[in-house]
PDB file of N, CA and C in Angstrom:
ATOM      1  N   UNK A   1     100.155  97.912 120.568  1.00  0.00           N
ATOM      2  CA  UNK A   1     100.236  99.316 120.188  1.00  0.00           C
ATOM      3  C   UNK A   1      99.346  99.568 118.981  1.00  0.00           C
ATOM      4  N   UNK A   2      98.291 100.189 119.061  1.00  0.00           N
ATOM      5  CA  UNK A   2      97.233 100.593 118.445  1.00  0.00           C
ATOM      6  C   UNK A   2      98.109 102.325 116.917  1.00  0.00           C
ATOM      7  N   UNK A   3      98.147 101.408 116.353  1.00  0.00           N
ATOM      8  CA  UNK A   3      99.032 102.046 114.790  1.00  0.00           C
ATOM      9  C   UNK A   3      98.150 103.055 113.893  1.00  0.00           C
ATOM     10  N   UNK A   4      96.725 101.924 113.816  1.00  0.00           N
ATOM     11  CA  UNK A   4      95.648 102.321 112.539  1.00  0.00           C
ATOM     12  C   UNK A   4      94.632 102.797 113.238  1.00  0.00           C
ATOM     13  N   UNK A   5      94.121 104.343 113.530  1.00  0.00           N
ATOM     14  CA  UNK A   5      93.218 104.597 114.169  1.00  0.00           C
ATOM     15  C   UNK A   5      91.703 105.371 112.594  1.00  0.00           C
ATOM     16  N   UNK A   6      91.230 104.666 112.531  1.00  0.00           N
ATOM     17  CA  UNK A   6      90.033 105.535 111.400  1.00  0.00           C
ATOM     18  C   UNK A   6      88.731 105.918 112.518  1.00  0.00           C
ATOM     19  N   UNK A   7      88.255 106.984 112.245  1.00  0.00           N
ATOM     20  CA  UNK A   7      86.738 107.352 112.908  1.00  0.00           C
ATOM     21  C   UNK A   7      85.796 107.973 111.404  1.00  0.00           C
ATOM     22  N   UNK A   8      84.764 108.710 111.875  1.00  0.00           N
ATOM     23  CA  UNK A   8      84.042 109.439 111.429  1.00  0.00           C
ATOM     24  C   UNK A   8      83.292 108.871 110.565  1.00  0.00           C
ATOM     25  N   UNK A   9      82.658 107.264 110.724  1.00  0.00           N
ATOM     26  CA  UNK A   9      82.047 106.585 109.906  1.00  0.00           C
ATOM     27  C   UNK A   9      80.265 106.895 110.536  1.00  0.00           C
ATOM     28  N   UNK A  10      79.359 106.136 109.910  1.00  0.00           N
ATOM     29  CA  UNK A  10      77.865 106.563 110.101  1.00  0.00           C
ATOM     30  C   UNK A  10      76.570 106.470 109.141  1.00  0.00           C
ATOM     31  N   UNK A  11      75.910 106.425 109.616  1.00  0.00           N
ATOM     32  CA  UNK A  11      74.776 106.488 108.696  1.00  0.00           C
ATOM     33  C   UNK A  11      74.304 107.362 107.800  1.00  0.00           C
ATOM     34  N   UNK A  12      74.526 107.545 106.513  1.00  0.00           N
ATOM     35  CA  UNK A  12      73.469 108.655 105.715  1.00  0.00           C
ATOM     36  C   UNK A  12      72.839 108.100 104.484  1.00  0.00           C
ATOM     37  N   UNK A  13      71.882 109.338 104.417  1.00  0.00           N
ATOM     38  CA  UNK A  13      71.529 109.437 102.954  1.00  0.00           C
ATOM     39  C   UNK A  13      72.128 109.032 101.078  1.00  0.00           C
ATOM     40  N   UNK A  14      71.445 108.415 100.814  1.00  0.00           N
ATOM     41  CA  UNK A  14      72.256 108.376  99.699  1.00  0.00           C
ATOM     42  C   UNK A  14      72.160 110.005  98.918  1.00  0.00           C
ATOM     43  N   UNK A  15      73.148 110.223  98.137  1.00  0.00           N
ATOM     44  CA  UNK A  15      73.727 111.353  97.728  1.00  0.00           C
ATOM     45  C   UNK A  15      74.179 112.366  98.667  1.00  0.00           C
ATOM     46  N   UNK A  16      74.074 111.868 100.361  1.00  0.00           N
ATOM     47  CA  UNK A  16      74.596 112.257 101.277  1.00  0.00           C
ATOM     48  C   UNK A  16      76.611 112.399 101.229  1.00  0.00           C
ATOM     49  N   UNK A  17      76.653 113.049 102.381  1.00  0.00           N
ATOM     50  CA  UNK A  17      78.544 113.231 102.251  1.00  0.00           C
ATOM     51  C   UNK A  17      78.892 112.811 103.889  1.00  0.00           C
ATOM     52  N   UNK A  18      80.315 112.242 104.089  1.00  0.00           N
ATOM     53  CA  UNK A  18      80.662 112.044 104.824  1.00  0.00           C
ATOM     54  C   UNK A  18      82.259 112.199 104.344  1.00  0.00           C
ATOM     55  N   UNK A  19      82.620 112.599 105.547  1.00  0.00           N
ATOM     56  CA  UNK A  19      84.316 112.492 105.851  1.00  0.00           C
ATOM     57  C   UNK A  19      85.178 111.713 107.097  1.00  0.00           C
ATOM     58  N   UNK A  20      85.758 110.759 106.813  1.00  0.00           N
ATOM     59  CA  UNK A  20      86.669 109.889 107.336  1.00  0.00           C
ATOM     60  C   UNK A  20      88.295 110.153 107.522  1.00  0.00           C
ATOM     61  N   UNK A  21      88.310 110.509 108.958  1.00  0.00           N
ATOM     62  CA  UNK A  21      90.113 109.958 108.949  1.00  0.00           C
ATOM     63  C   UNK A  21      90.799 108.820 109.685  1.00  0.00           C
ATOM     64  N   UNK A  22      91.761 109.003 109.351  1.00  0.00           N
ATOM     65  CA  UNK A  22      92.240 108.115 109.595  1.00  0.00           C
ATOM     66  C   UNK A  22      94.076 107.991 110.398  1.00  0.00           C
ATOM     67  N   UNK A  23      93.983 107.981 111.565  1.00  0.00           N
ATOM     68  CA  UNK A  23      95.180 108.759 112.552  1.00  0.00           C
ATOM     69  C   UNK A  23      96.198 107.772 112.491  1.00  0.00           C
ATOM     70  N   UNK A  24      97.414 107.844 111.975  1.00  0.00           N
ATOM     71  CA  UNK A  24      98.245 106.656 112.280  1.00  0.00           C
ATOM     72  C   UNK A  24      99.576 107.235 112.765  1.00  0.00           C
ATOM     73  N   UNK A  25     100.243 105.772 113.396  1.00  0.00           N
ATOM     74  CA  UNK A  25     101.669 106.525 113.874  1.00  0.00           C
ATOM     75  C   UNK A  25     102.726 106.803 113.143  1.00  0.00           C
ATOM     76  N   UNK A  26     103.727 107.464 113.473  1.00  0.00           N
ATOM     77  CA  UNK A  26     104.609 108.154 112.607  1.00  0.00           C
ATOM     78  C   UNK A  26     105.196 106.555 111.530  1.00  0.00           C
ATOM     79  N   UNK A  27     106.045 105.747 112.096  1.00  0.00           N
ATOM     80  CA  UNK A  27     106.347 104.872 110.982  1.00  0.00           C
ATOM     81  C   UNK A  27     105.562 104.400 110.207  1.00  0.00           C
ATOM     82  N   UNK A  28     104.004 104.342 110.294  1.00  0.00           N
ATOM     83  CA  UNK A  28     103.617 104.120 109.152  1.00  0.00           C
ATOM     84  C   UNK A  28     103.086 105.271 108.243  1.00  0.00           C
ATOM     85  N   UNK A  29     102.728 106.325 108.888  1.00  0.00           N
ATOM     86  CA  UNK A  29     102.619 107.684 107.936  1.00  0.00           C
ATOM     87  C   UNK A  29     103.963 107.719 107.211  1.00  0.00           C
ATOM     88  N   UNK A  30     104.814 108.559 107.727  1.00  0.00           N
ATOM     89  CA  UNK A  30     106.014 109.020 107.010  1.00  0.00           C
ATOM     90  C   UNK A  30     106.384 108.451 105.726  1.00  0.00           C
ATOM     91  N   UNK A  31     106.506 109.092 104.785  1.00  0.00           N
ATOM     92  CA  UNK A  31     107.542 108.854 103.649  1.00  0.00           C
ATOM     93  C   UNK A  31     106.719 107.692 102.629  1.00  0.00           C
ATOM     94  N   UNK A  32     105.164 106.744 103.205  1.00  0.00           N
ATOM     95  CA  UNK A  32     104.954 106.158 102.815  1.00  0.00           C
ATOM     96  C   UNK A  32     103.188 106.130 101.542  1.00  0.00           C
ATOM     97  N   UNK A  33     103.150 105.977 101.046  1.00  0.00           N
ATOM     98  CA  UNK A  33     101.904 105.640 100.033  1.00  0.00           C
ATOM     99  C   UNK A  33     101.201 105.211 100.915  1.00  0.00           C
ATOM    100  N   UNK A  34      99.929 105.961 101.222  1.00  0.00           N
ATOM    101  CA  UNK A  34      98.698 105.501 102.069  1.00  0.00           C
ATOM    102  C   UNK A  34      97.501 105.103 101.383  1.00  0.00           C
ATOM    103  N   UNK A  35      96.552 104.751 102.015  1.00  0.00           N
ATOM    104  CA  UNK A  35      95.133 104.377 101.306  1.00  0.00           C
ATOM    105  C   UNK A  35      93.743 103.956 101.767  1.00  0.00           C
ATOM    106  N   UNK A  36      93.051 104.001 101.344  1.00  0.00           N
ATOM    107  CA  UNK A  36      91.888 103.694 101.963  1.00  0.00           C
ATOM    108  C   UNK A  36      90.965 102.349 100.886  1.00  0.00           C
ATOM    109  N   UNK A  37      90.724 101.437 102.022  1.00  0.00           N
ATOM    110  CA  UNK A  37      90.448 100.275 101.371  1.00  0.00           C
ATOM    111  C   UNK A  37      88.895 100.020 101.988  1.00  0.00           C
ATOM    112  N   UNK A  38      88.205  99.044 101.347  1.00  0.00           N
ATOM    113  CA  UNK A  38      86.917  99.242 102.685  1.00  0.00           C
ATOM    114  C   UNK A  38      86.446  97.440 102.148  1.00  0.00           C
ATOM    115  N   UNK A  39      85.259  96.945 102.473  1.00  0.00           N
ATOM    116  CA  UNK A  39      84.912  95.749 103.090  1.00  0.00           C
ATOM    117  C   UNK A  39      83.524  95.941 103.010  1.00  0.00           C
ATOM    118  N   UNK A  40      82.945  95.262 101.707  1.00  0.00           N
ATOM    119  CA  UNK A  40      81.972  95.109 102.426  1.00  0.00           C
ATOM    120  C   UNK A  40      81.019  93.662 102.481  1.00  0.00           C
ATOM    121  N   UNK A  41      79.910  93.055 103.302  1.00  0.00           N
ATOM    122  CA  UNK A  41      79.933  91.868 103.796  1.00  0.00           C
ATOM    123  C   UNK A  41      79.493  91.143 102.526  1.00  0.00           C
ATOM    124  N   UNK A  42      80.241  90.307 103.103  1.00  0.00           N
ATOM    125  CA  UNK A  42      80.543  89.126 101.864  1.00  0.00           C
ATOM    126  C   UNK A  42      81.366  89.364 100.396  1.00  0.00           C
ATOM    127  N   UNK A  43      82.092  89.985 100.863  1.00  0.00           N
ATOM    128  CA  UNK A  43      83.187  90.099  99.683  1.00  0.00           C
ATOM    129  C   UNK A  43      84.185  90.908 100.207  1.00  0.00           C
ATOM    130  N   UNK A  44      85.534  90.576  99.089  1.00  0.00           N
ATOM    131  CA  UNK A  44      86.906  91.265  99.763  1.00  0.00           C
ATOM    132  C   UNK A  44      86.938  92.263 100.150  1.00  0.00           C
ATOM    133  N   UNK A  45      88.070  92.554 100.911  1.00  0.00           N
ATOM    134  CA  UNK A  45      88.782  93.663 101.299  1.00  0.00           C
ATOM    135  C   UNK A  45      89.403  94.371  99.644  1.00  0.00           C
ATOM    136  N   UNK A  46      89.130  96.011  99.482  1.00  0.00           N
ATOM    137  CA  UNK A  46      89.504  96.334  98.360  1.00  0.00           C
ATOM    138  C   UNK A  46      89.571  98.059  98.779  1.00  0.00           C
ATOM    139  N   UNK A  47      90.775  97.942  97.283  1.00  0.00           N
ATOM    140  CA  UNK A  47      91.570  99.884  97.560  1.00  0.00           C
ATOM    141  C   UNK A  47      90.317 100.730  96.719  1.00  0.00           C
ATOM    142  N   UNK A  48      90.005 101.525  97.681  1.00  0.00           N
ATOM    143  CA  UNK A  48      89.349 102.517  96.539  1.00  0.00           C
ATOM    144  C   UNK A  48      90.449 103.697  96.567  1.00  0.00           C
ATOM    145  N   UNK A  49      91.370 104.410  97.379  1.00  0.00           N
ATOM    146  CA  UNK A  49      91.778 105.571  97.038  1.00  0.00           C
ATOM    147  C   UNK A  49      93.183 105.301  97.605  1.00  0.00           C
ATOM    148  N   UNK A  50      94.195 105.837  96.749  1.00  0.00           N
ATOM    149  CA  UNK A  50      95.491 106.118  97.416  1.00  0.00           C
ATOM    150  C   UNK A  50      96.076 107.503  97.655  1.00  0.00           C
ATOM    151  N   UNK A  51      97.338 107.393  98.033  1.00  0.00           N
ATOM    152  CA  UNK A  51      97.896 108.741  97.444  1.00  0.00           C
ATOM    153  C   UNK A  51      99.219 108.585  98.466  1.00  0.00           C
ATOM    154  N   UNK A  52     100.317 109.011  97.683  1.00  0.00           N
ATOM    155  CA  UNK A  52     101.568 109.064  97.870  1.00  0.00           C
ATOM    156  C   UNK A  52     102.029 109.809  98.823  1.00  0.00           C
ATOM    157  N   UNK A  53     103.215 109.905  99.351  1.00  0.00           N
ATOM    158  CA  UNK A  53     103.749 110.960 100.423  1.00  0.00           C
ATOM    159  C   UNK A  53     104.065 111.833  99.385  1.00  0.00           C
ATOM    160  N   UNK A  54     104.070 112.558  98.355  1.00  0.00           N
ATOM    161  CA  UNK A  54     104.092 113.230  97.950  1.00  0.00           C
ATOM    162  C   UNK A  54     102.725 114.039  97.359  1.00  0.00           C
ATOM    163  N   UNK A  55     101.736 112.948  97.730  1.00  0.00           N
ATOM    164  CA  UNK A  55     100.879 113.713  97.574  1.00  0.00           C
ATOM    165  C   UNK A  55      99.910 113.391  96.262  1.00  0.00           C
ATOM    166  N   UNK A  56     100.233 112.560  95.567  1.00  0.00           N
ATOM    167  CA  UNK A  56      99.985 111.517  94.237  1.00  0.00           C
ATOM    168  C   UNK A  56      98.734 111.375  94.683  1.00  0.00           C
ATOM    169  N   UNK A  57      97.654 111.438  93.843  1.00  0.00           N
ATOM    170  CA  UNK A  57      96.299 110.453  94.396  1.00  0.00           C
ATOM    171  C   UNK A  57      96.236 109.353  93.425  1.00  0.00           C
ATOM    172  N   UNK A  58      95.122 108.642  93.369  1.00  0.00           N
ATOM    173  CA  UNK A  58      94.321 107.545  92.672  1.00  0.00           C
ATOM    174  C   UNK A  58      92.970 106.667  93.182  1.00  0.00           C
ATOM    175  N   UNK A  59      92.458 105.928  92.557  1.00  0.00           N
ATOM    176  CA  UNK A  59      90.823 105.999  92.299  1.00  0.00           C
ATOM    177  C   UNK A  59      90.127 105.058  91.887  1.00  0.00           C
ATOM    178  N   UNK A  60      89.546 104.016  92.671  1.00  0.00           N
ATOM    179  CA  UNK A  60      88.850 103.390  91.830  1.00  0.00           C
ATOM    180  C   UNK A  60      88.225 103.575  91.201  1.00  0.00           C
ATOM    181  N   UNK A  61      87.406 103.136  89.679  1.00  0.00           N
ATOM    182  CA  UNK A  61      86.609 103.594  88.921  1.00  0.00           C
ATOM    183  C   UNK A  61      85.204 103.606  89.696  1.00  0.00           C
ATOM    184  N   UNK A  62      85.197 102.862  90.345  1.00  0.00           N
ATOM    185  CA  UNK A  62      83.841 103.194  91.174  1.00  0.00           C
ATOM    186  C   UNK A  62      83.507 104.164  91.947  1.00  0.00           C
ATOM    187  N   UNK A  63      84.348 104.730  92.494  1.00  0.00           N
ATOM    188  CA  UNK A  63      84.609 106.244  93.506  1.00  0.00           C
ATOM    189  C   UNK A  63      84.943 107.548  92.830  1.00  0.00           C
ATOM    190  N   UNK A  64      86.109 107.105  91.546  1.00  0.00           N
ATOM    191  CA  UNK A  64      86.082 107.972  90.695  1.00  0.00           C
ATOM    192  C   UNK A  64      85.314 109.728  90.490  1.00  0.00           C
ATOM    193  N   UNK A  65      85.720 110.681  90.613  1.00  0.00           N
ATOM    194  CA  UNK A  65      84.714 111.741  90.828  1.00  0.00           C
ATOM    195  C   UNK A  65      84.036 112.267  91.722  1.00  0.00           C
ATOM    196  N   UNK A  66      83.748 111.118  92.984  1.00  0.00           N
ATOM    197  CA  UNK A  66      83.035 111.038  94.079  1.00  0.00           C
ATOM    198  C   UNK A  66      83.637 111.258  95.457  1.00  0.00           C
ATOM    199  N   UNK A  67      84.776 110.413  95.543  1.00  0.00           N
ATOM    200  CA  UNK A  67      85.929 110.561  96.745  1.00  0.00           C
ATOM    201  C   UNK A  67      86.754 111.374  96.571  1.00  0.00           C
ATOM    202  N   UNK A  68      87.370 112.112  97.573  1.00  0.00           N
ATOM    203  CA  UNK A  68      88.843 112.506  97.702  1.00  0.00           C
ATOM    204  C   UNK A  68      89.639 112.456  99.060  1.00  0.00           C
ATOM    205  N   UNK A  69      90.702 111.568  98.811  1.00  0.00           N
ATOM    206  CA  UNK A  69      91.586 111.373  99.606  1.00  0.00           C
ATOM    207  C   UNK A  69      92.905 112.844  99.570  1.00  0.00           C
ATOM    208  N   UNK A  70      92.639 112.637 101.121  1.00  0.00           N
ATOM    209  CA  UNK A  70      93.808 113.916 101.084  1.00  0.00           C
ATOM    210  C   UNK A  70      94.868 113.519 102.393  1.00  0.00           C
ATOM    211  N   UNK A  71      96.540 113.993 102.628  1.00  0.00           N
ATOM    212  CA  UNK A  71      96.673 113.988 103.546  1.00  0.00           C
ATOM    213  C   UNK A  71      97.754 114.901 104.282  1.00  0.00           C
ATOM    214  N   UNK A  72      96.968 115.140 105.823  1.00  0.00           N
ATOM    215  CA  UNK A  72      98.037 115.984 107.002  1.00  0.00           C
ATOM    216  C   UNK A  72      99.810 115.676 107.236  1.00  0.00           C
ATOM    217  N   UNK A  73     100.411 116.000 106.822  1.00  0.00           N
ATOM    218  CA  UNK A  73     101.509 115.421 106.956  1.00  0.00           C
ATOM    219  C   UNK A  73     101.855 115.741 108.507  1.00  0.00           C
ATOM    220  N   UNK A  74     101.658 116.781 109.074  1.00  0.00           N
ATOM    221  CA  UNK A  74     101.949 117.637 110.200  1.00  0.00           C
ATOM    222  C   UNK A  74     101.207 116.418 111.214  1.00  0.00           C
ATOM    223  N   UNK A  75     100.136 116.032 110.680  1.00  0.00           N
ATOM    224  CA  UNK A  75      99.367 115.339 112.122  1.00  0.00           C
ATOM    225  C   UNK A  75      99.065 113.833 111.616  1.00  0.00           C
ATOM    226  N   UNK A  76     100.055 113.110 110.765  1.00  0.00           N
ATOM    227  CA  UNK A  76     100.228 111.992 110.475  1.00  0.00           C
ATOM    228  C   UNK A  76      98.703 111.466 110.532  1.00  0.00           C
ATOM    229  N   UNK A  77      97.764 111.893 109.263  1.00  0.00           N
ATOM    230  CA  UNK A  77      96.248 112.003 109.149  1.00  0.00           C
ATOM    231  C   UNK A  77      95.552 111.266 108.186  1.00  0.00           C
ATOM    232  N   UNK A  78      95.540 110.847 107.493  1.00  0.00           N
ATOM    233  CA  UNK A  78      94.646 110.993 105.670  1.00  0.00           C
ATOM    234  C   UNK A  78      93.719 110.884 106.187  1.00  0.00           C
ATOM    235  N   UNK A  79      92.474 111.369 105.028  1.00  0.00           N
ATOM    236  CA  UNK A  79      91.488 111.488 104.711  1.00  0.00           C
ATOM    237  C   UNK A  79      90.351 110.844 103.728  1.00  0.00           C
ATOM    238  N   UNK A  80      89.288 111.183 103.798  1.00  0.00           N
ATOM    239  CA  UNK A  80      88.427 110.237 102.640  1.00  0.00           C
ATOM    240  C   UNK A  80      87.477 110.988 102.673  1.00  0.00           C
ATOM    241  N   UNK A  81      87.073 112.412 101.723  1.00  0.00           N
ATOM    242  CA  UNK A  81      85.865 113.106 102.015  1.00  0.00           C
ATOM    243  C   UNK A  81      84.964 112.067 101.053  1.00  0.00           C
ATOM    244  N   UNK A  82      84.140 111.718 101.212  1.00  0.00           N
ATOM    245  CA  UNK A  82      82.636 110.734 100.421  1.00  0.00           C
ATOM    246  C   UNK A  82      81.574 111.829  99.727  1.00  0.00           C
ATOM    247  N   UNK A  83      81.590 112.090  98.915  1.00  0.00           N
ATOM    248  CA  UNK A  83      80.011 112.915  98.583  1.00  0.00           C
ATOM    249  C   UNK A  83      79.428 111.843  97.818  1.00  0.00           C
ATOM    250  N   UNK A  84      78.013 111.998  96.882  1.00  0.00           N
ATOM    251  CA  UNK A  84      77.640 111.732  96.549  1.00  0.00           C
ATOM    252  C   UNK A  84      76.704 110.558  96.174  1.00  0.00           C
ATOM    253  N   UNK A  85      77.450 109.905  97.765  1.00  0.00           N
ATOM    254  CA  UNK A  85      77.233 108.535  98.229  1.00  0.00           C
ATOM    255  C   UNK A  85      75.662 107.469  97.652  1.00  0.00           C
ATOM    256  N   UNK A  86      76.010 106.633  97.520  1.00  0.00           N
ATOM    257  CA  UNK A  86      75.685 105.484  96.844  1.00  0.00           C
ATOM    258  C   UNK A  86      75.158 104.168  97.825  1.00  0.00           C
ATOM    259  N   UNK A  87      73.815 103.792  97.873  1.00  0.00           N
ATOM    260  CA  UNK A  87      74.029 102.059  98.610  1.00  0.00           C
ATOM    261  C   UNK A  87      75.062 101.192  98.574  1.00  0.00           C
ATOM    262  N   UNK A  88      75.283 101.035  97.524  1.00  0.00           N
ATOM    263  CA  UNK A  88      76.537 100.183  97.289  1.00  0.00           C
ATOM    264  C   UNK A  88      78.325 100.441  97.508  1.00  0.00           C
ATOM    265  N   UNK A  89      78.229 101.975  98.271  1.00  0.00           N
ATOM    266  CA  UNK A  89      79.403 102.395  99.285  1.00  0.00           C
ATOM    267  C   UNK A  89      79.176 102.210 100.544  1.00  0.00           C
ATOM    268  N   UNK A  90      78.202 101.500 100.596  1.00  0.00           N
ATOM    269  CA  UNK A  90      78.076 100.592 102.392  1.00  0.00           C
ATOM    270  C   UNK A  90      79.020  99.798 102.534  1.00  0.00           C
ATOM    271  N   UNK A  91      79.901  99.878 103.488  1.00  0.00           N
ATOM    272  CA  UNK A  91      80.990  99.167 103.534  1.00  0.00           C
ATOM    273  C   UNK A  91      81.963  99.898 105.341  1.00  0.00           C
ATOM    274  N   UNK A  92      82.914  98.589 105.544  1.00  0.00           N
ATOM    275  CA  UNK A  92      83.802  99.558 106.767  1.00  0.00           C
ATOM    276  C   UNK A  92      84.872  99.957 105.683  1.00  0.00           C
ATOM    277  N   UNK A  93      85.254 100.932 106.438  1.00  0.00           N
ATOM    278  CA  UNK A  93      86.165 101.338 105.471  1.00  0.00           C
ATOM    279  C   UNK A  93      87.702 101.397 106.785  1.00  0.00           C
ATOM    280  N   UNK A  94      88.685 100.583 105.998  1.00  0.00           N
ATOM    281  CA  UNK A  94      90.171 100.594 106.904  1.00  0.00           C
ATOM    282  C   UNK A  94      90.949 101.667 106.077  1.00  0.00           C
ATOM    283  N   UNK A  95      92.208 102.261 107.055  1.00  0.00           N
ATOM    284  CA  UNK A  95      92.992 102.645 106.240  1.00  0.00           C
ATOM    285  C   UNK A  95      94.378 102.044 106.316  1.00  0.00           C
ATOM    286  N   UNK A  96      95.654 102.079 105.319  1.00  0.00           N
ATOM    287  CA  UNK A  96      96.761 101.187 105.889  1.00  0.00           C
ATOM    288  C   UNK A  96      97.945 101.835 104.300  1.00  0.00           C
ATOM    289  N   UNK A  97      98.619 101.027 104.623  1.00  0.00           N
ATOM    290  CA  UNK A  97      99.824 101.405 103.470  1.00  0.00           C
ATOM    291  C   UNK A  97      99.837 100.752 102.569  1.00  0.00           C
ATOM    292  N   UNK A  98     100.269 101.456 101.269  1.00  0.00           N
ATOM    293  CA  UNK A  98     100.195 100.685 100.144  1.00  0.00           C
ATOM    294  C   UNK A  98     101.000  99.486  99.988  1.00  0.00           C
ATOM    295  N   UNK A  99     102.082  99.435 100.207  1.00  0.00           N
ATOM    296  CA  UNK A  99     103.249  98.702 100.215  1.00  0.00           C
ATOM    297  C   UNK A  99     103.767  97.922 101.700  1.00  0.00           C
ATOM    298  N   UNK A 100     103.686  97.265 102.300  1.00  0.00           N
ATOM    299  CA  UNK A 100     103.931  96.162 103.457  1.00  0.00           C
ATOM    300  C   UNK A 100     102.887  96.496 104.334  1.00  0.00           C
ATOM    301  N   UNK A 101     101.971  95.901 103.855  1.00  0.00           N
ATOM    302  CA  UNK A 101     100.438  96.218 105.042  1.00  0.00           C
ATOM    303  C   UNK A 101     101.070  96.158 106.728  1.00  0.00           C
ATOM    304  N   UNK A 102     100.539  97.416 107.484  1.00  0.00           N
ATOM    305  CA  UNK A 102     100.502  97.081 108.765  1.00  0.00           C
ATOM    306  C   UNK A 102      99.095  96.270 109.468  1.00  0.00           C
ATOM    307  N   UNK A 103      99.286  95.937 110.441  1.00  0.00           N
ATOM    308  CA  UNK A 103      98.394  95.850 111.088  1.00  0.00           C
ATOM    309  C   UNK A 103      97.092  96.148 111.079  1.00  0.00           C
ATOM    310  N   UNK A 104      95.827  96.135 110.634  1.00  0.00           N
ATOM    311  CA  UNK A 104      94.388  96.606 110.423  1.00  0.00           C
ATOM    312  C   UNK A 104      94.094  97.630 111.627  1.00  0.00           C
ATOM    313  N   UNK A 105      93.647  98.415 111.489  1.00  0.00           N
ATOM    314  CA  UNK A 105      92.632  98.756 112.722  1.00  0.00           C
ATOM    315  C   UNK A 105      91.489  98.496 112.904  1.00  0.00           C
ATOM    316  N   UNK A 106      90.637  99.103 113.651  1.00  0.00           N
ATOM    317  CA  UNK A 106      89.009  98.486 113.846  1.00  0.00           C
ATOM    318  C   UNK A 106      88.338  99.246 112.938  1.00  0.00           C
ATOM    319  N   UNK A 107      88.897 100.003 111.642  1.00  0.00           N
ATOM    320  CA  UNK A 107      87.774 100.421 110.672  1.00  0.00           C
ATOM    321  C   UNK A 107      86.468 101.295 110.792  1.00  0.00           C
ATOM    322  N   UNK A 108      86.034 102.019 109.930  1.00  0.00           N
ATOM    323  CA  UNK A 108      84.891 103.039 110.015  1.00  0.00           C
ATOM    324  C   UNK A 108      83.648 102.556 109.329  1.00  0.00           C
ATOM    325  N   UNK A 109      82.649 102.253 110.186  1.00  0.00           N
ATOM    326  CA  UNK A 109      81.474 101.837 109.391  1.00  0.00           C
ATOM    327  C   UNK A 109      80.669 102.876 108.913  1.00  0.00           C
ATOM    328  N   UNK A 110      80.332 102.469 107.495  1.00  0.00           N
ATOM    329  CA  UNK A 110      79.788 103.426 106.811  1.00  0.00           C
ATOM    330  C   UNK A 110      78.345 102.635 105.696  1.00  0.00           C
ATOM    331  N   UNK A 111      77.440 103.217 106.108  1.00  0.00           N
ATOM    332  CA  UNK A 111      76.501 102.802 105.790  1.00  0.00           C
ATOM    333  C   UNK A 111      75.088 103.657 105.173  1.00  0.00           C
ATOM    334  N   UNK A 112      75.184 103.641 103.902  1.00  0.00           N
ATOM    335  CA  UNK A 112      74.464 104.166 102.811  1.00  0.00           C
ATOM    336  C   UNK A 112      73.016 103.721 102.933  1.00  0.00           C
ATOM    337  N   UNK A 113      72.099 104.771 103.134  1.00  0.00           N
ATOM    338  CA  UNK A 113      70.330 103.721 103.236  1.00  0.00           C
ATOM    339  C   UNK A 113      69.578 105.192 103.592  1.00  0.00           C
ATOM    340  N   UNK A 114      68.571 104.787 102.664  1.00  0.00           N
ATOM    341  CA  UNK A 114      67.119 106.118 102.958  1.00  0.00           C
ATOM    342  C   UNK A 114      66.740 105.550 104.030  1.00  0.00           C
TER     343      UNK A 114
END
C-alpha cells in the first residue's frame, strides 16, 4: 500500500521556482508533524522544512527565506513551494512524518542547472 506519494519535481533554472506535493494517506497525515526531507547524491537524507498539524512551520538555515511548506488538511497534502533556487538544492526530495518515520516513497527529483 503505496502511503507517501510526492510529484512535481524537474528541471530548472537557478533562481528558478518550483512547487512540490506531496499526497499521503489519512494515518499518516492526520493529527501528525509532517516534513520535507531531500537527498542528495552522496550524502544523507536531511529535514529542510516541517510543520505541525496545527500548522507550526520550520526551516533549515539553508532554505530559510526561500521555501515554504504549507499544508491541505481537507486533501491530506503538504507542500514545498521552492523559489529562488540554488545548484546546491539539487536533490530528491521525500516527504514523511516527523515522529515514527513511515515508509519512504519514490521521492521528487529536483534538479537545479543553467
Amino acid at each position: 500500500q503505496v502511503q507517501l506519494v510526492e510529484s512535481g519535481g524537474g528541471l530548472v533554472q537557478p533562481g528558478g521556482s518550483l512547487r512540490l506535493s506531496c499526497a499521503a494517506s489519512g494515518s499518516i497525515f492526520r493529527g501528525n508533524s509532517l516534513g520535507w526531507f531531500r537527498q542528495a547524491p552522496g550524502e544523507r537524507r536531511a529535514l529542510v522544512a516541517s510543520i505541525t498539524s496545527d500548522g507550526v512551520t520550520d526551516y533549515a538555515d539553508s532554505v530559510k527565506g526561500r521555501f515554504t511548506v504549507s499544508r491541505d488538511n481537507a486533501k491530506n497534502t503538504i507542500y514545498l513551494q521552492m523559489s529562488s533556487l540554488k545548484p546546491e538544492d539539487t536533490a530528491v526530495y521525500y516527504c514523511n512524518k516527523i515522529y515514527g518515520l513511515a515508509d519512504w516513497g519514490q521521492g521528487a527529483q529536483v534538479t537545479v542547472s543553467s
